[in-house]
C-alpha atoms as a PDB file:
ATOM      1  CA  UNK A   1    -142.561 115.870  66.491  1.00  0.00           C
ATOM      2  CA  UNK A   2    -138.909 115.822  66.152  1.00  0.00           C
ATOM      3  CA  UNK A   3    -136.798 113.973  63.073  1.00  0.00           C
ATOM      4  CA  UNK A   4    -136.799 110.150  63.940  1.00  0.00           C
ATOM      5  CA  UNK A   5    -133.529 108.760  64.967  1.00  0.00           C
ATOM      6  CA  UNK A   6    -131.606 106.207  62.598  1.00  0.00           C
ATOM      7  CA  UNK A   7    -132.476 103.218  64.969  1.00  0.00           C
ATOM      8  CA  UNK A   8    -135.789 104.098  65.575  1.00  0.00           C
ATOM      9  CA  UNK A   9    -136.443 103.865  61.662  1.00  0.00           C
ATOM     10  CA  UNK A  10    -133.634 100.130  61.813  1.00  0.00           C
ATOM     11  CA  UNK A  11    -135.560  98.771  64.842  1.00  0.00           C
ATOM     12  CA  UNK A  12    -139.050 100.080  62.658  1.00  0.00           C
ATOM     13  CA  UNK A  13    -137.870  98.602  59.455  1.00  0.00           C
ATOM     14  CA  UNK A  14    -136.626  94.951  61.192  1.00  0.00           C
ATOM     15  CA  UNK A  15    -140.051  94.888  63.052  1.00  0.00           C
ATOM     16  CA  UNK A  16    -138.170  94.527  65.964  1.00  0.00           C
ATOM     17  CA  UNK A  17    -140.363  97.466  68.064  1.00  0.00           C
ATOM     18  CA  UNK A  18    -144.220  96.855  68.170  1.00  0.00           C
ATOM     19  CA  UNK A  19    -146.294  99.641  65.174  1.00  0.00           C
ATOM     20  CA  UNK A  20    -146.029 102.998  66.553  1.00  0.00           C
ATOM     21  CA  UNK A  21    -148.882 104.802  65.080  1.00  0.00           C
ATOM     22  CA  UNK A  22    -146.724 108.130  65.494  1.00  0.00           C
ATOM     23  CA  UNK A  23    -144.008 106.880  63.954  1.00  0.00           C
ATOM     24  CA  UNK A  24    -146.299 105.890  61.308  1.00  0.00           C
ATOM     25  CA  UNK A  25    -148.190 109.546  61.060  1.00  0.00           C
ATOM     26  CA  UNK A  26    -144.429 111.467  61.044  1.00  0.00           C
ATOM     27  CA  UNK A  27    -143.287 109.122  57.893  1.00  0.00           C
ATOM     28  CA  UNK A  28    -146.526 109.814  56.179  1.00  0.00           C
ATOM     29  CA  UNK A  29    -145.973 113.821  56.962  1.00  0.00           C
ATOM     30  CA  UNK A  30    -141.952 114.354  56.625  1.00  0.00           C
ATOM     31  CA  UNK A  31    -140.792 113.606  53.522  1.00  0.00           C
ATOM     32  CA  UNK A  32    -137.004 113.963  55.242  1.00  0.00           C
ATOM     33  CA  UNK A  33    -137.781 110.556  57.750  1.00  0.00           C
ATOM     34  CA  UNK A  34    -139.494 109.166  54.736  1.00  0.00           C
ATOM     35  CA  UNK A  35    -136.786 109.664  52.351  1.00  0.00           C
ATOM     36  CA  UNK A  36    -134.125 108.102  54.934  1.00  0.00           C
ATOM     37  CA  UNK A  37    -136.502 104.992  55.748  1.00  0.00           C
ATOM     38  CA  UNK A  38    -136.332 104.443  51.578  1.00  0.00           C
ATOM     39  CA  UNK A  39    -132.250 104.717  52.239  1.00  0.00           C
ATOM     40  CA  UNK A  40    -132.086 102.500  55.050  1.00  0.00           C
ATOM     41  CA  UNK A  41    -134.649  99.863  53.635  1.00  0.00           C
ATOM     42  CA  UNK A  42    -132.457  99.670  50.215  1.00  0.00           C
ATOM     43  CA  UNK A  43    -129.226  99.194  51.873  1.00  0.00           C
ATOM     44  CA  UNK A  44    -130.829  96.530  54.342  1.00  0.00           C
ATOM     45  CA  UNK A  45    -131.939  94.912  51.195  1.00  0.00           C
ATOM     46  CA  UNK A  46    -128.502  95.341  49.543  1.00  0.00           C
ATOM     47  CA  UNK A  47    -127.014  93.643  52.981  1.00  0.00           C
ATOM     48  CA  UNK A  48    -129.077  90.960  53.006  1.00  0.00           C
ATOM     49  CA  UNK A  49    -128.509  89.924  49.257  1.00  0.00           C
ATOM     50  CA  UNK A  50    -124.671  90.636  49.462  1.00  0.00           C
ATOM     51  CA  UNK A  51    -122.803  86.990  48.694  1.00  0.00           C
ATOM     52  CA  UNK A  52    -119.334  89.154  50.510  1.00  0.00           C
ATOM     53  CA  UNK A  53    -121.401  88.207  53.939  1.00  0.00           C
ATOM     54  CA  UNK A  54    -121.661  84.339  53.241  1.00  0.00           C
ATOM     55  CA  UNK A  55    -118.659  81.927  54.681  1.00  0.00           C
ATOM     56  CA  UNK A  56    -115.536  80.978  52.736  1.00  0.00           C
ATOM     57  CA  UNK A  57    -115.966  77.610  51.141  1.00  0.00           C
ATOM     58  CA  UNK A  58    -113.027  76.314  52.847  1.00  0.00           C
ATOM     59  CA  UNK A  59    -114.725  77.176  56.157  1.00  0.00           C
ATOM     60  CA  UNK A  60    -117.660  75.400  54.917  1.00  0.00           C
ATOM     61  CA  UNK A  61    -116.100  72.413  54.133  1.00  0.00           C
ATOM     62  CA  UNK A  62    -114.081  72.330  57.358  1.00  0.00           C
ATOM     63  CA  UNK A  63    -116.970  71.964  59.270  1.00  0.00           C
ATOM     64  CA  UNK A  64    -118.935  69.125  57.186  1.00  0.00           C
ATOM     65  CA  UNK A  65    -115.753  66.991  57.521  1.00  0.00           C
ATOM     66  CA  UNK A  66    -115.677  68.134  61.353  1.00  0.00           C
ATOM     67  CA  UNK A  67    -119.201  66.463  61.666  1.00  0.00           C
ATOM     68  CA  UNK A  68    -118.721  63.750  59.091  1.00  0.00           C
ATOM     69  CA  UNK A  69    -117.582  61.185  61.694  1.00  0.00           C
ATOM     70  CA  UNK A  70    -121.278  61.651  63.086  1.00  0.00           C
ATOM     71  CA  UNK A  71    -122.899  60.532  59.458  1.00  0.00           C
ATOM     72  CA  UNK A  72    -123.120  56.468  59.884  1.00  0.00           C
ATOM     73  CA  UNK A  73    -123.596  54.445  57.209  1.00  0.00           C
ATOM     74  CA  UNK A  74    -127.058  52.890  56.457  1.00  0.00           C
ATOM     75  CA  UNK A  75    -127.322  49.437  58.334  1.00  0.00           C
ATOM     76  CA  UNK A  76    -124.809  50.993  61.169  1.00  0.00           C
ATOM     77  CA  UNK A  77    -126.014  49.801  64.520  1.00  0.00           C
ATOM     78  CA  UNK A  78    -122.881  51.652  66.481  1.00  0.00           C
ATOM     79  CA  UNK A  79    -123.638  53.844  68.496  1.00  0.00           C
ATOM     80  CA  UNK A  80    -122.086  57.274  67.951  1.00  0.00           C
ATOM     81  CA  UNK A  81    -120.700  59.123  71.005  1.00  0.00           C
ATOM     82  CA  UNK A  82    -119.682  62.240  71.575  1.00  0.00           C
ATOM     83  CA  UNK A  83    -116.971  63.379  74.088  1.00  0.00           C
ATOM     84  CA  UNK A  84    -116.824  66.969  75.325  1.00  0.00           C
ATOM     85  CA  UNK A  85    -113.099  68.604  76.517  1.00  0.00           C
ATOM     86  CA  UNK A  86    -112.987  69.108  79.923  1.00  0.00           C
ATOM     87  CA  UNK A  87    -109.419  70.210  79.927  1.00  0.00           C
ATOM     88  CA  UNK A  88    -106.770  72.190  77.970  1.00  0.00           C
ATOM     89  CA  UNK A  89    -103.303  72.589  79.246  1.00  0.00           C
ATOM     90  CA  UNK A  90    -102.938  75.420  76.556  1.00  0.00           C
ATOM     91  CA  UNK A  91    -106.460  77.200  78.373  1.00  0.00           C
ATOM     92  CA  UNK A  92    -104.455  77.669  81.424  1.00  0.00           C
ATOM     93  CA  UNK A  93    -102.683  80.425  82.376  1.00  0.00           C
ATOM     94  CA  UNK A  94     -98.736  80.134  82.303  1.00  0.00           C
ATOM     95  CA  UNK A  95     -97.462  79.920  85.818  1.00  0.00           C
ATOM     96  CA  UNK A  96     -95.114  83.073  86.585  1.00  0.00           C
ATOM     97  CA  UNK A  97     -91.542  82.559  85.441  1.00  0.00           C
ATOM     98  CA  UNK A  98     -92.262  79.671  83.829  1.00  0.00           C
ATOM     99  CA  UNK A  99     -90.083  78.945  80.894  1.00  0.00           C
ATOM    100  CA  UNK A 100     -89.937  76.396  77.912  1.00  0.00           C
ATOM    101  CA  UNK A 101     -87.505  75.523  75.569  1.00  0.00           C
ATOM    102  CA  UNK A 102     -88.489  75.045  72.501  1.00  0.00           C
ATOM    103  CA  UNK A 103     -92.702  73.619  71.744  1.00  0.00           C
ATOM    104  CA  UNK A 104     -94.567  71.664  74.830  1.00  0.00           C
ATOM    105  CA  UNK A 105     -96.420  69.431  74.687  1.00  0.00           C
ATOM    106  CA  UNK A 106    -100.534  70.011  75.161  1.00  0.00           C
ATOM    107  CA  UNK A 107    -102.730  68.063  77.076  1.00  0.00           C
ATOM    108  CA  UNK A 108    -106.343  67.247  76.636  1.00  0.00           C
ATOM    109  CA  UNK A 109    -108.811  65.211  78.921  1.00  0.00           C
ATOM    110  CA  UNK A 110    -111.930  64.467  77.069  1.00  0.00           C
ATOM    111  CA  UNK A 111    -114.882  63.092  79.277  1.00  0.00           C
ATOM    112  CA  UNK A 112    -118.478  61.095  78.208  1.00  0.00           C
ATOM    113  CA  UNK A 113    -120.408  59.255  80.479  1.00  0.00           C
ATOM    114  CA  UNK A 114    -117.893  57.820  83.332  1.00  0.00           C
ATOM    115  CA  UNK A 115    -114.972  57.269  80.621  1.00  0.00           C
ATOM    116  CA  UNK A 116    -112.260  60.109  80.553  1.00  0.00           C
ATOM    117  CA  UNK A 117    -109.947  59.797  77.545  1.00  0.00           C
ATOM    118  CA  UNK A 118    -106.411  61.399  78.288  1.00  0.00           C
ATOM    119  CA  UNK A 119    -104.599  63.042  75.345  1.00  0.00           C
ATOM    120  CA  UNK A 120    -101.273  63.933  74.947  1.00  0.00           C
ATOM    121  CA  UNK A 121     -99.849  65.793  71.579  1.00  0.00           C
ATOM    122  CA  UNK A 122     -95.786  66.163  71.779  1.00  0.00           C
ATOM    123  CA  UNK A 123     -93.867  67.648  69.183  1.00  0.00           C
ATOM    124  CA  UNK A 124     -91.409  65.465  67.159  1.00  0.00           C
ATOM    125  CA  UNK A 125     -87.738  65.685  66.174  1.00  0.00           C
ATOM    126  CA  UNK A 126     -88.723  65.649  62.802  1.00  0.00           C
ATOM    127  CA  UNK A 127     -90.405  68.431  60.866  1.00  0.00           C
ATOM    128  CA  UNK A 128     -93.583  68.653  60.993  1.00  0.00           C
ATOM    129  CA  UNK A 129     -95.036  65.389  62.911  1.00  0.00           C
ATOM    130  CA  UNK A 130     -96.337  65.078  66.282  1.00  0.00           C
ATOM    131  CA  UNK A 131     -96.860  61.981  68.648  1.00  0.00           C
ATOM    132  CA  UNK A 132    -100.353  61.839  69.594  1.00  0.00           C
ATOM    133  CA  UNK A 133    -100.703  59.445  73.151  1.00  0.00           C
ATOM    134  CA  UNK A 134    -103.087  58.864  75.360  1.00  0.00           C
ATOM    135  CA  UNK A 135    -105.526  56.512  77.748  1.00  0.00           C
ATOM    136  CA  UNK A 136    -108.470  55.377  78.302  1.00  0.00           C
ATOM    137  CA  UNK A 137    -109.957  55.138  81.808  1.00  0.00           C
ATOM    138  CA  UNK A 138    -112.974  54.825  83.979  1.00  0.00           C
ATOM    139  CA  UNK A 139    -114.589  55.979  87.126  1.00  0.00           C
ATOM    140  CA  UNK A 140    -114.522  52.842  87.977  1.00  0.00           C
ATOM    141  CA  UNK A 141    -111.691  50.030  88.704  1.00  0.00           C
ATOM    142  CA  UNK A 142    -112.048  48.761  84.821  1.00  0.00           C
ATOM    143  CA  UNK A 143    -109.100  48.811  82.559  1.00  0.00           C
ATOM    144  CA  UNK A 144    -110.027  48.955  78.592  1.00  0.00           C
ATOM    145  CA  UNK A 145    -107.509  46.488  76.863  1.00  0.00           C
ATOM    146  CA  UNK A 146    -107.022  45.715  73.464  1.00  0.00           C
ATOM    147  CA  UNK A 147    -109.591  48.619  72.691  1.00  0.00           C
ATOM    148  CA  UNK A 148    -109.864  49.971  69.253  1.00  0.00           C
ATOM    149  CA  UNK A 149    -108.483  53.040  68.579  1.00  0.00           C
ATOM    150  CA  UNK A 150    -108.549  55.317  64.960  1.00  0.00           C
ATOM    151  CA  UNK A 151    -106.999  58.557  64.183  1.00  0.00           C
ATOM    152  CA  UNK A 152    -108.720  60.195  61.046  1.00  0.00           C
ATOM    153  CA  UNK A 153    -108.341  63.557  59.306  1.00  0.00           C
ATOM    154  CA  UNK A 154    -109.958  64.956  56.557  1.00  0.00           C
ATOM    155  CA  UNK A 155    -113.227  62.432  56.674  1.00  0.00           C
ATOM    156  CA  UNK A 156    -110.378  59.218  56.243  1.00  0.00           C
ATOM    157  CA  UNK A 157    -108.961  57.228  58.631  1.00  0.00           C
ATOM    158  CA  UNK A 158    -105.357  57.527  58.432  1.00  0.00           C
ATOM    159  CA  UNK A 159    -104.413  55.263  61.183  1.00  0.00           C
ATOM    160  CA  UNK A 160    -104.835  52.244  63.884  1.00  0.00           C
ATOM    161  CA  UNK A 161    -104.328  50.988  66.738  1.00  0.00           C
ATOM    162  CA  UNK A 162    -105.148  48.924  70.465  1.00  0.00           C
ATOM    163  CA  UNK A 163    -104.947  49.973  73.904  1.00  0.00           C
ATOM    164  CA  UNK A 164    -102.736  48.015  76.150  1.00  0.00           C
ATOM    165  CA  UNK A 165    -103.826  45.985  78.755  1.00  0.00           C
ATOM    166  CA  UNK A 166    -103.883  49.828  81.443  1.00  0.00           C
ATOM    167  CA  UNK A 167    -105.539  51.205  78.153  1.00  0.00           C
ATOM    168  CA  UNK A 168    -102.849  53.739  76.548  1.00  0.00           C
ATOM    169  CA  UNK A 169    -102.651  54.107  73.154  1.00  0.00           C
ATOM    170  CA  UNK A 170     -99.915  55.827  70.798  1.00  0.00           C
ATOM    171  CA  UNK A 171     -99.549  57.251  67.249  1.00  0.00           C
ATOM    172  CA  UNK A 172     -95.726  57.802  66.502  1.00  0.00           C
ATOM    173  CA  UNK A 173     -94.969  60.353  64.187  1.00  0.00           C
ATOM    174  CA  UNK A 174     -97.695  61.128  62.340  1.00  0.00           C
ATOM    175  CA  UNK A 175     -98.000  64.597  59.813  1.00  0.00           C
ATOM    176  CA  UNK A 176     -99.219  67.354  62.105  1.00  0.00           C
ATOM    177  CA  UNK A 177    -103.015  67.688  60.935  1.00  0.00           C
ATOM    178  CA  UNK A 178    -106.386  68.197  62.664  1.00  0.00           C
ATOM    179  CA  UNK A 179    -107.091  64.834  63.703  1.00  0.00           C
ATOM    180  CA  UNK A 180    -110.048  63.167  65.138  1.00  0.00           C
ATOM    181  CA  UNK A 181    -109.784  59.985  67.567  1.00  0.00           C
ATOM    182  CA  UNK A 182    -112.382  57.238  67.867  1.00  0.00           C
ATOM    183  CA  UNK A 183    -112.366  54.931  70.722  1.00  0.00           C
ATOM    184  CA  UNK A 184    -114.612  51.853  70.373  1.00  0.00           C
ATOM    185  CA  UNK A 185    -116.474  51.010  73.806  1.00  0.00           C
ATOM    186  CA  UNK A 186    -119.032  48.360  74.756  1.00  0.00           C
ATOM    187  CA  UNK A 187    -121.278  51.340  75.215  1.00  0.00           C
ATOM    188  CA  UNK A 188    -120.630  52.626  71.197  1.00  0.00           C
ATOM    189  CA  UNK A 189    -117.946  54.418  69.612  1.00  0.00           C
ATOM    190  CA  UNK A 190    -116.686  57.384  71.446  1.00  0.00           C
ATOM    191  CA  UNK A 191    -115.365  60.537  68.966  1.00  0.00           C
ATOM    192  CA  UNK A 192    -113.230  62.985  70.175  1.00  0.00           C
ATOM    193  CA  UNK A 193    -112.871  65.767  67.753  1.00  0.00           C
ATOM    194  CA  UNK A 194    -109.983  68.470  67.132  1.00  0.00           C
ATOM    195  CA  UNK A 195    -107.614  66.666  69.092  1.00  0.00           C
ATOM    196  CA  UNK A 196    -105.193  68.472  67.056  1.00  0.00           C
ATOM    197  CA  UNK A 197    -104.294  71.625  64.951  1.00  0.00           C
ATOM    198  CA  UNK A 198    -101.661  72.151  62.567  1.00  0.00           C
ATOM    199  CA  UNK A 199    -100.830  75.660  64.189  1.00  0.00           C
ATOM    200  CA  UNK A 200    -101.891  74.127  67.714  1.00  0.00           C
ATOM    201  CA  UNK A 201     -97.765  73.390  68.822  1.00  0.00           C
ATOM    202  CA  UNK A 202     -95.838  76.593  67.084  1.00  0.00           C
END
């Protein structure tokens, strides 16, 4: 029998392939195969306990304060939901000879249930702000006024507001930031997350 191949002895290390008893017999008979299995089952080891391989911290605590709108407090009886993006401006292709001067704006429609939420982030004047607005609406012929409405970053909720009686919303100026928005419903408190990154309108 020939020399085993380097991912016959991986997939036979991993356990990924079923016991071959002649892969078995060859290692107990070439000490060449069985010398390179004692290679490739050290630096598997060496792999696996290498710290190099484990996320940055930062990354790790982006995304516990990405989820940390889910965590509700003991005694909470709101219910959490979660909207999904069902549309991007920025995901769509640039129409041919299309030209902007200076940022656009970005566009976001964010659906759960029969509610859409419509977001729109605009670039300010002013160095580094943004004006984050937006509605609420429904399949249906309902208008959501005077509607809660937060805008947190960071695990805090940095600021407030109501929907208008066609339910649109605004946040004027505010430090560009990766923002969540919470919209509280009849149905439970809708969370839209990412609405927002710092490098999302350069």
């Amino acid at each position: 029998m020939k020399h085993l191949s380097t991912e016959t002895l991986i997939a036979y290390i991993d356990g990924t392939t079923f016991p071959d008893r002649a892969v078995e017999q060859h290692l107990n008979t070439c000490a060449d195969c069985s010398e390179l299995r004692q290679e490739l089952q050290q630096l598997v080891h060496d792999l696996r306990a290498d710290a190099a391989y484990e996320p940055p911290a930062e990354l790790v605590r982006w995304g516990v304060e990405l989820f940390q709108p889910l965590i509700q407090p003991a005694g909470s009886k709101i219910k959490k939901l979660i909207a999904s993006l069902v549309f991007d401006n920025y995901a769509q292709p640039a129409l041919a000879g299309m030209r902007h001067a200076g940022a656009a704006a970005r566009q976001l429609v964010y659906r759960v249930g029969v509610v859409d939420v419509d977001v729109k982030i605009e670039p300010s004047h002013a160095k580094d702000r943004i004006t984050l607005v937006g509605q609420v609406l429904s399949a249906g012929p309902k208008f959501f006024d005077n509607t809660p409405v937060t805008l947190e970053s960071h695990g805090i909720v940095r600021y407030k507001t109501k929907t208008n009686p066609v339910g649109e919303f605004s946040f004027d100026e505010v430090p560009t930031d990766t923002y969540h928005v919470s919209v509280d419903l009849p149905e439970g408190q809708v969370t839209l997350f990412c609405v927002n990154r710092a490098a999302s309108l350069t």
